[in-house]
Structures are given as structure tokens and as C-alpha cells.
C-alpha atoms as a PDB file:
ATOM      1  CA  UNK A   1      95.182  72.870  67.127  1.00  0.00           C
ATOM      2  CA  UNK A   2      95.458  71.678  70.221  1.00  0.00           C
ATOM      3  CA  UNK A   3      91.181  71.084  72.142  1.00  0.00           C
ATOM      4  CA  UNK A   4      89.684  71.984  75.290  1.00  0.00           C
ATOM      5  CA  UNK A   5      87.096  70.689  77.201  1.00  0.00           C
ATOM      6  CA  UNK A   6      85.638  72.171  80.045  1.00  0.00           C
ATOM      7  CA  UNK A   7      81.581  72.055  81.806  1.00  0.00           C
ATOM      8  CA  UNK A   8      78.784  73.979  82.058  1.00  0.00           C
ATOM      9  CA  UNK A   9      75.828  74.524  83.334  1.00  0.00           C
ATOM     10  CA  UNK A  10      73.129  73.395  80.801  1.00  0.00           C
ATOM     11  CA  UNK A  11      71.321  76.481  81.048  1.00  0.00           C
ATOM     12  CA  UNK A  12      74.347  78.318  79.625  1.00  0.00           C
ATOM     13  CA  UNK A  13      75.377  75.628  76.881  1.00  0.00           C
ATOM     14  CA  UNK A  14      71.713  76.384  75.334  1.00  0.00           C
ATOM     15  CA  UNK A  15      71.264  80.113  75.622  1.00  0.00           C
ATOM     16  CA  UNK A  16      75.265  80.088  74.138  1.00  0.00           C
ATOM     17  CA  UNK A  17      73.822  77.421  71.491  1.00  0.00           C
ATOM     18  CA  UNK A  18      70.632  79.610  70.572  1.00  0.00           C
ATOM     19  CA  UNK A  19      72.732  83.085  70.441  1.00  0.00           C
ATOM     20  CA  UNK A  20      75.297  81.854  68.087  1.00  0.00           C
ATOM     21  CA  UNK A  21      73.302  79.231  65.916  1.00  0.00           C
ATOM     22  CA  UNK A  22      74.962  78.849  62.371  1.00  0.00           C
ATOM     23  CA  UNK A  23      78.233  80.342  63.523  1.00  0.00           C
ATOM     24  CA  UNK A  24      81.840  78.547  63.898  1.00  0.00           C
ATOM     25  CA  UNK A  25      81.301  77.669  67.799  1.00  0.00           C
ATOM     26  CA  UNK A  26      85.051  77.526  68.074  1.00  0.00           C
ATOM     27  CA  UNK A  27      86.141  80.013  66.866  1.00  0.00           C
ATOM     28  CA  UNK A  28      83.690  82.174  69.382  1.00  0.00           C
ATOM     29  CA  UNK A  29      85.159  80.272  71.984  1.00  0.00           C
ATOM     30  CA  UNK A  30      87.993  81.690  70.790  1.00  0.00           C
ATOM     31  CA  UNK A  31      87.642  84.843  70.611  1.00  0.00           C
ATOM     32  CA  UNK A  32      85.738  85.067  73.961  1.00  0.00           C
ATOM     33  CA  UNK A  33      88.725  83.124  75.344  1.00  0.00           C
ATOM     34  CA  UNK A  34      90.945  85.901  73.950  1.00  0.00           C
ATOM     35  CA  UNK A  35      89.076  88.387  75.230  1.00  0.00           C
ATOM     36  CA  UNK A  36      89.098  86.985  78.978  1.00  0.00           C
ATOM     37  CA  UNK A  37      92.580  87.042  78.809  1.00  0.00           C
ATOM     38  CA  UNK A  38      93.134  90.747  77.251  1.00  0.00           C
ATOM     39  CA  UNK A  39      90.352  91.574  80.421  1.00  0.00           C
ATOM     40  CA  UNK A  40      92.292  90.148  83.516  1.00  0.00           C
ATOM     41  CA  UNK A  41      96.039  91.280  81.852  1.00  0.00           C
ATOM     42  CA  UNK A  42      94.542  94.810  81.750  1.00  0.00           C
ATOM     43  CA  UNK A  43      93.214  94.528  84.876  1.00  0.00           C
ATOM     44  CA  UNK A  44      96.747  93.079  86.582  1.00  0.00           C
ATOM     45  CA  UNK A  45      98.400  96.132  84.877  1.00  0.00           C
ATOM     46  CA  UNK A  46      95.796  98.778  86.281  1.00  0.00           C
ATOM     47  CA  UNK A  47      96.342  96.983  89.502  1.00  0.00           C
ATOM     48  CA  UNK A  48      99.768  97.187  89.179  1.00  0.00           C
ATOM     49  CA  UNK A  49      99.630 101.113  87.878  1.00  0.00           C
ATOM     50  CA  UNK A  50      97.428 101.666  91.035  1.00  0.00           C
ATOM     51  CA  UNK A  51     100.089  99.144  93.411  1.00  0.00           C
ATOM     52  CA  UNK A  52     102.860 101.915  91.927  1.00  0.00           C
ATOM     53  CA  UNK A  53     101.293 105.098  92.280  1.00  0.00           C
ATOM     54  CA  UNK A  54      99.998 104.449  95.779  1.00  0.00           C
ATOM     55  CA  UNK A  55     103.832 103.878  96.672  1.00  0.00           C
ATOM     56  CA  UNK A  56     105.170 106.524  94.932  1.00  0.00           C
ATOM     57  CA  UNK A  57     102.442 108.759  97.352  1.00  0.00           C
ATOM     58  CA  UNK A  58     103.101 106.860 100.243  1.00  0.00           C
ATOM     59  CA  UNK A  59     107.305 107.760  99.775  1.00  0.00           C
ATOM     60  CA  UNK A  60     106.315 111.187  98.278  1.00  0.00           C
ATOM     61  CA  UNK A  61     106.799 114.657 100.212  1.00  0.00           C
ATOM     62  CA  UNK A  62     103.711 116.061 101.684  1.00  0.00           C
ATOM     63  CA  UNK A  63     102.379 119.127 100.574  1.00  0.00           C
ATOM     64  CA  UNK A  64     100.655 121.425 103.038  1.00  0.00           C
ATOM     65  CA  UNK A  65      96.800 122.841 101.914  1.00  0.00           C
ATOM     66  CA  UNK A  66      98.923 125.931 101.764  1.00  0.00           C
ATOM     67  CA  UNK A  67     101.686 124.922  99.438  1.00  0.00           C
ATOM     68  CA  UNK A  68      98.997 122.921  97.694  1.00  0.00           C
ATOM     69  CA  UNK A  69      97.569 126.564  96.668  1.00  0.00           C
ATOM     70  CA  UNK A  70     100.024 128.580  95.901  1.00  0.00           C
ATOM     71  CA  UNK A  71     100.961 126.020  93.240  1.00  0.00           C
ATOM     72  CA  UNK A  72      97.965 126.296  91.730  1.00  0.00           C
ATOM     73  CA  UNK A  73      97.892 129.785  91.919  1.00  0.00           C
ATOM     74  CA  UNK A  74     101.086 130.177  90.557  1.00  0.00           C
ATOM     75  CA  UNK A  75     101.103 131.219  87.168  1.00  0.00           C
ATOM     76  CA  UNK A  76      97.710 132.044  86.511  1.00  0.00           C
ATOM     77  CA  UNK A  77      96.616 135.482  84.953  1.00  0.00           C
END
């Protein structure tokens, strides 16, 4: 398994040490390190969702206030 270093602050190397005393420090590293990277790919696809949508408005036909409730109105009891 392949090892990575990196710093810290020292501050943040004991308060990390205290909170997980007696546990497998890799394998939180780990997991924290997995869930970093599940965090920024879901926020590059909700960027991307929003990059799409916005488009898909932007080329979209515009709907008067009008149209916009008689559409709603349409249908109802």
C-alpha cells in the first residue's frame, strides 16, 4: 500500500491525535481521504447539473407571466 506524507499545522496533528487515540490512524486518514474526494466529485457534478440547466434556460423559449399562468391553471379543478 502505497504511503503519503503530507504537513500540518501542529495544532491540528494533536487535536487529530487526542480525537482518535487508540484507533488505526490510517485507516481514518483513509476514510477522511475518501470522503474529500466523494465531497468535491459531488460538488463538480452539481456544478456541472447547475453549468447544464442554466444553458438549457439560457437556449430555452421564454414564457410570458401570462402563458406562465394559464399553464398552471390548466387542468386544475
Amino acid at each position: 500500500m502505497p504511503t503519503v506524507n503530507f504537513s500540518v499545522p501542529e495544532e491540528v496533528k494533536e487535536a487529530f491525535n487526542a480525537t482518535f487515540e487508540g484507533q488505526n490512524k490510517s485507516a481514518v486518514i483513509a476514510d477522511l481521504m475518501r470522503e474529500a474526494v466523494e465531497r468535491a466529485q459531488r460538488r463538480e457534478h452539481h456544478r456541472s447539473a447547475v453549468g447544464r440547466i442554466l444553458a438549457n434556460r439560457a437556449s430555452g423559449a421564454r414564457v410570458t407571466e401570462a402563458q406562465f399562468r394559464s399553464a398552471r391553471e390548466e387542468g386544475r379543478p
